[in-house]
C-alpha atoms as a PDB file:
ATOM      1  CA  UNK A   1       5.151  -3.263  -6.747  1.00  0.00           C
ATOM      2  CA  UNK A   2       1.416  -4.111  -6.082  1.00  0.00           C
ATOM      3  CA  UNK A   3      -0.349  -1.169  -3.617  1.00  0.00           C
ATOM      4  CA  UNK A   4      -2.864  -2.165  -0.961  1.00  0.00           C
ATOM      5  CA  UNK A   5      -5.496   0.571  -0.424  1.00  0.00           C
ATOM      6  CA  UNK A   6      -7.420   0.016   3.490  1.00  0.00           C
ATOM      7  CA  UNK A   7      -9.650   1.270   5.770  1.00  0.00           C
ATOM      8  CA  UNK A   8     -11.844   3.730   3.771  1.00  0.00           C
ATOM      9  CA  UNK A   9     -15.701   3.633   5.351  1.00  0.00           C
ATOM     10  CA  UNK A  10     -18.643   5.996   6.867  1.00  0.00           C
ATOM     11  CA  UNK A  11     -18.447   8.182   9.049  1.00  0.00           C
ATOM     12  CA  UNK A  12     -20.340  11.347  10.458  1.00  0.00           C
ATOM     13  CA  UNK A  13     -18.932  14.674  10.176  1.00  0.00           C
ATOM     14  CA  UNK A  14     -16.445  15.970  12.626  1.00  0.00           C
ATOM     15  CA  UNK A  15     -15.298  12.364  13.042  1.00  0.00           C
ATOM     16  CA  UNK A  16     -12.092  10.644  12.080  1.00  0.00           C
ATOM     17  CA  UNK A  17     -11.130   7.809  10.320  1.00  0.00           C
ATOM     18  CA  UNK A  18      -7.537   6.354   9.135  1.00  0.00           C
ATOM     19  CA  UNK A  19      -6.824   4.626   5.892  1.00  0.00           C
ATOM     20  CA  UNK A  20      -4.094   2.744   5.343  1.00  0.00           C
ATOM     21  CA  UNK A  21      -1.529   1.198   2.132  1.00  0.00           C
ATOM     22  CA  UNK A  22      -0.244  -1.471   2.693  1.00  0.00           C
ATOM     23  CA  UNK A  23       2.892  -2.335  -0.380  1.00  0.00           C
ATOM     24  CA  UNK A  24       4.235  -5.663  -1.833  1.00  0.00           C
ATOM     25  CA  UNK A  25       6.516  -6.841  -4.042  1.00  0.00           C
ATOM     26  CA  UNK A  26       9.307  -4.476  -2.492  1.00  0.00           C
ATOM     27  CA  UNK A  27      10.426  -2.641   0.455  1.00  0.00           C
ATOM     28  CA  UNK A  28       8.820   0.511   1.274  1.00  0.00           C
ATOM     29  CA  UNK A  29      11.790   2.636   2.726  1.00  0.00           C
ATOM     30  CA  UNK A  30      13.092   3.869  -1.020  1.00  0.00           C
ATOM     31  CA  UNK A  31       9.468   4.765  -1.496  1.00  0.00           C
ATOM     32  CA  UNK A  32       7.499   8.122  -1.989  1.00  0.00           C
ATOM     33  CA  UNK A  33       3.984   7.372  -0.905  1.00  0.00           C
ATOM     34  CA  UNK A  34       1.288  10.013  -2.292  1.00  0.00           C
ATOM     35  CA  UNK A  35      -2.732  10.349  -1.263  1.00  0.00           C
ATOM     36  CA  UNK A  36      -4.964  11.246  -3.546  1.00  0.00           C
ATOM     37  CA  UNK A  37      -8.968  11.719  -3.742  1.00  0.00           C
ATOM     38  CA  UNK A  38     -10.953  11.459  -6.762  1.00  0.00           C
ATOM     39  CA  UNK A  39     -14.638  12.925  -6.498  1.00  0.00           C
ATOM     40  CA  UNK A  40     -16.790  11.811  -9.075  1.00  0.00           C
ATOM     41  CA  UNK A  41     -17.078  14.262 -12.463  1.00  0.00           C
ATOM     42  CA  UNK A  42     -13.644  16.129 -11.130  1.00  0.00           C
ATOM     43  CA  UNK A  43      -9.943  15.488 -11.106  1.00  0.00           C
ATOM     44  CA  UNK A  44      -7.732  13.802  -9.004  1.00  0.00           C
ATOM     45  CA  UNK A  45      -6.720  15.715  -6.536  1.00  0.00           C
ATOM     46  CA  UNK A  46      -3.360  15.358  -4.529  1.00  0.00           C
ATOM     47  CA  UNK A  47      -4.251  15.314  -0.331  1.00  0.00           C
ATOM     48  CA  UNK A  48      -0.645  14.301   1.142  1.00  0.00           C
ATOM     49  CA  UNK A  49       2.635  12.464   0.699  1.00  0.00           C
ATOM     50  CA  UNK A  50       5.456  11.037   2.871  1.00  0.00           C
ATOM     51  CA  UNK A  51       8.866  11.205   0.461  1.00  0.00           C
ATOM     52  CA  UNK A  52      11.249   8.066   1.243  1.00  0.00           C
ATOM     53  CA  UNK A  53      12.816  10.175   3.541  1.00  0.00           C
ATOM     54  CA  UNK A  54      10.292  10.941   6.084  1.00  0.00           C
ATOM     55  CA  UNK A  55       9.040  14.606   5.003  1.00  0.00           C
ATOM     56  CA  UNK A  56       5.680  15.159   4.388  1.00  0.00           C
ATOM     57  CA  UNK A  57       3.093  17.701   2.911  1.00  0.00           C
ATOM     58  CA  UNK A  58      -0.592  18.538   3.005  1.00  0.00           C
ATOM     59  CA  UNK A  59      -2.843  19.785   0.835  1.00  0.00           C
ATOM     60  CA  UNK A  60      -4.405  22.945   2.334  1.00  0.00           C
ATOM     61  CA  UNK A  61      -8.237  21.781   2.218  1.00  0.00           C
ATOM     62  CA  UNK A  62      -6.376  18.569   4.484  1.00  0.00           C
ATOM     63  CA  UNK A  63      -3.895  20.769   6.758  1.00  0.00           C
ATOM     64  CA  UNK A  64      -4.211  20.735  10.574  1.00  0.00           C
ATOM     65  CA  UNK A  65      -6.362  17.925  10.009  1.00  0.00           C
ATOM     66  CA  UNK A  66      -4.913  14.846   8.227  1.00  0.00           C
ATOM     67  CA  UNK A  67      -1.755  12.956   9.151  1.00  0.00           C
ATOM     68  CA  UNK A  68       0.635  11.026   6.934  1.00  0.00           C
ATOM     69  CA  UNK A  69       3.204   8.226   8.432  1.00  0.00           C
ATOM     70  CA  UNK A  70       4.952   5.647   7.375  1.00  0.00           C
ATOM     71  CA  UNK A  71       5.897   2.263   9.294  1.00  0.00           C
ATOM     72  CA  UNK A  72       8.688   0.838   6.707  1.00  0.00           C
ATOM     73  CA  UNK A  73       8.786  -2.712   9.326  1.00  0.00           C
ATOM     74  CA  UNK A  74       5.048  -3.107   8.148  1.00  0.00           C
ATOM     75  CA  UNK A  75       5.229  -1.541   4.591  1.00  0.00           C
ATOM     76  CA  UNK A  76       2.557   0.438   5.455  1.00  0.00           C
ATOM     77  CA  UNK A  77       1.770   4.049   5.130  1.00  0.00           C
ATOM     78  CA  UNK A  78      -1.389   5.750   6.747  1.00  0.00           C
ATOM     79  CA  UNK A  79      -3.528   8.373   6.779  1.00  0.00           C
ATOM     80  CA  UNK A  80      -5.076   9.647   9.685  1.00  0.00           C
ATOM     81  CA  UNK A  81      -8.411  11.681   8.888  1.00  0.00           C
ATOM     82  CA  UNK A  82      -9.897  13.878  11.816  1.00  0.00           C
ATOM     83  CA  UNK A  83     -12.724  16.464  11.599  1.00  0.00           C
ATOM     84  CA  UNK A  84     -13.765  15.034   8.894  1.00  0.00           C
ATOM     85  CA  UNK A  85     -16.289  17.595   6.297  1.00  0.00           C
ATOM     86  CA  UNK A  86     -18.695  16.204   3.675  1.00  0.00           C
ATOM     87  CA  UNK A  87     -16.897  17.526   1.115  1.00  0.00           C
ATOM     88  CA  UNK A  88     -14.222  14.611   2.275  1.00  0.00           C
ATOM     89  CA  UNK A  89     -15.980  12.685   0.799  1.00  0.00           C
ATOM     90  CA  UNK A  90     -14.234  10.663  -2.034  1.00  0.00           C
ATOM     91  CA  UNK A  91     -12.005   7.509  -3.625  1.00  0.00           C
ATOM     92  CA  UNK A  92      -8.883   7.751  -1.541  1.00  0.00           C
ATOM     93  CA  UNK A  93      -5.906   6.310  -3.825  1.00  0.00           C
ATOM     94  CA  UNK A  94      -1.818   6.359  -2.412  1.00  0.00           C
ATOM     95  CA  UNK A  95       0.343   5.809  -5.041  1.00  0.00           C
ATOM     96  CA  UNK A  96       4.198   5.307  -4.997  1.00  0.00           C
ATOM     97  CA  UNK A  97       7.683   6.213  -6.493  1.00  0.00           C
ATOM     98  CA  UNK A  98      11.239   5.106  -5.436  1.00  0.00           C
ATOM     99  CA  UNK A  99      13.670   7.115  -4.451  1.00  0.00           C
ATOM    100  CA  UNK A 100      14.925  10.654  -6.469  1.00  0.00           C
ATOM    101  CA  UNK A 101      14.694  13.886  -5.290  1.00  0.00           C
ATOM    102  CA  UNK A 102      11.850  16.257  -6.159  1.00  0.00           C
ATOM    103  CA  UNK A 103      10.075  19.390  -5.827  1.00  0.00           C
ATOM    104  CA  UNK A 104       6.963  20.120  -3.618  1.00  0.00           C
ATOM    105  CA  UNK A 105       5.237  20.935  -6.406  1.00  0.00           C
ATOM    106  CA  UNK A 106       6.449  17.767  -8.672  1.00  0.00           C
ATOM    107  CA  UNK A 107       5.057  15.472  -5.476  1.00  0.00           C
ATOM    108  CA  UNK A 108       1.818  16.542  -5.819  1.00  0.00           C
ATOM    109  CA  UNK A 109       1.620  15.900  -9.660  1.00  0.00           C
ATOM    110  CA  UNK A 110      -0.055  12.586  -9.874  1.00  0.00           C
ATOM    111  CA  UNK A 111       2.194  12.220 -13.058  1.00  0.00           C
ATOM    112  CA  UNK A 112       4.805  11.312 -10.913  1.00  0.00           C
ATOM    113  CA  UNK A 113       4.044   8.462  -9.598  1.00  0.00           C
ATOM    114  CA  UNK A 114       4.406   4.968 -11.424  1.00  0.00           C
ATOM    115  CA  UNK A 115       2.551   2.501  -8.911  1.00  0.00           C
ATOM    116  CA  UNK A 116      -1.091   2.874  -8.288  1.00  0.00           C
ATOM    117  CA  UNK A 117      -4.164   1.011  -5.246  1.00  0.00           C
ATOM    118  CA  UNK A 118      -7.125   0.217  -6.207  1.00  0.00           C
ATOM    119  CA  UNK A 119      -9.075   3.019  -3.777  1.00  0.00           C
ATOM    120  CA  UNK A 120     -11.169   2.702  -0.749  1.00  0.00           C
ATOM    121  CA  UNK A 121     -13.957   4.903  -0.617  1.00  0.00           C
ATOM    122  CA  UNK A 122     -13.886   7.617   2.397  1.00  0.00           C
ATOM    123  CA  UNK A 123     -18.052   8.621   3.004  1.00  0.00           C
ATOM    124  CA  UNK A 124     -18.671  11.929   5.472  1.00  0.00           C
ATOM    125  CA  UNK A 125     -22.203  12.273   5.910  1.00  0.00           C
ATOM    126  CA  UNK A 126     -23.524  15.457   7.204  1.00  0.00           C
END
């Protein structure tokens, strides 16, 4: 399974802008698709995830204000950024994991995931 990170760029604050995965190698409808941002000198930090079977959850820094979906026809899952604060700012990576059923808390573990993209950079200047 090869991941296909999309769509990262500048933009101002308050703005919005949508990054995309795009997956290969197998069909995304058995898959649990994760976002996560790294900042540089801190952790990896969990921002949202779609499971397999169409729930999704937020991060609360993200909530009200980012949007997870999944297109399984395309094998594509996006993320929809609006009002958009510096502290945005960051490497988005989505990451993936088929099927099972798990815990809020085990979703946003980046532990769980077995299939990494190669992050798009997300800029929010102020």
């Amino acid at each position: 399974v090869q991941l296909q990170a999309s769509g990262g760029g500048l933009v101002q604050a308050g703005g919005s802008l949508s990054v995309s995965c795009t997956v290969s190698g197998r069909t995304l409808n058995r898959y649990t698709v994760g976002w996560f941002r790294v900042v540089p000198g801190k952790e990896r930090e969990f921002v949202a995830y779609i499971t397999w079977s169409g729930s999704t959850y937020y991060a609360d820094s993200v909530k009200g204000r980012f949007t997870i979906s999944r297109d399984n026809a395309k094998n594509t899952v996006s993320l929809q950024m609006n009002s958009l604060k510096p502290e945005d700012t960051a490497v988005y990576y989505c990451a993936a994991r088929r099927g099972g059923y798990y815990s809020r808390s085990d979703y946003r573990a980046k532990g769980l995931y077995d299939y990494w993209g190669q992050g798009t950079q997300v800029t929010v200047s102020s």
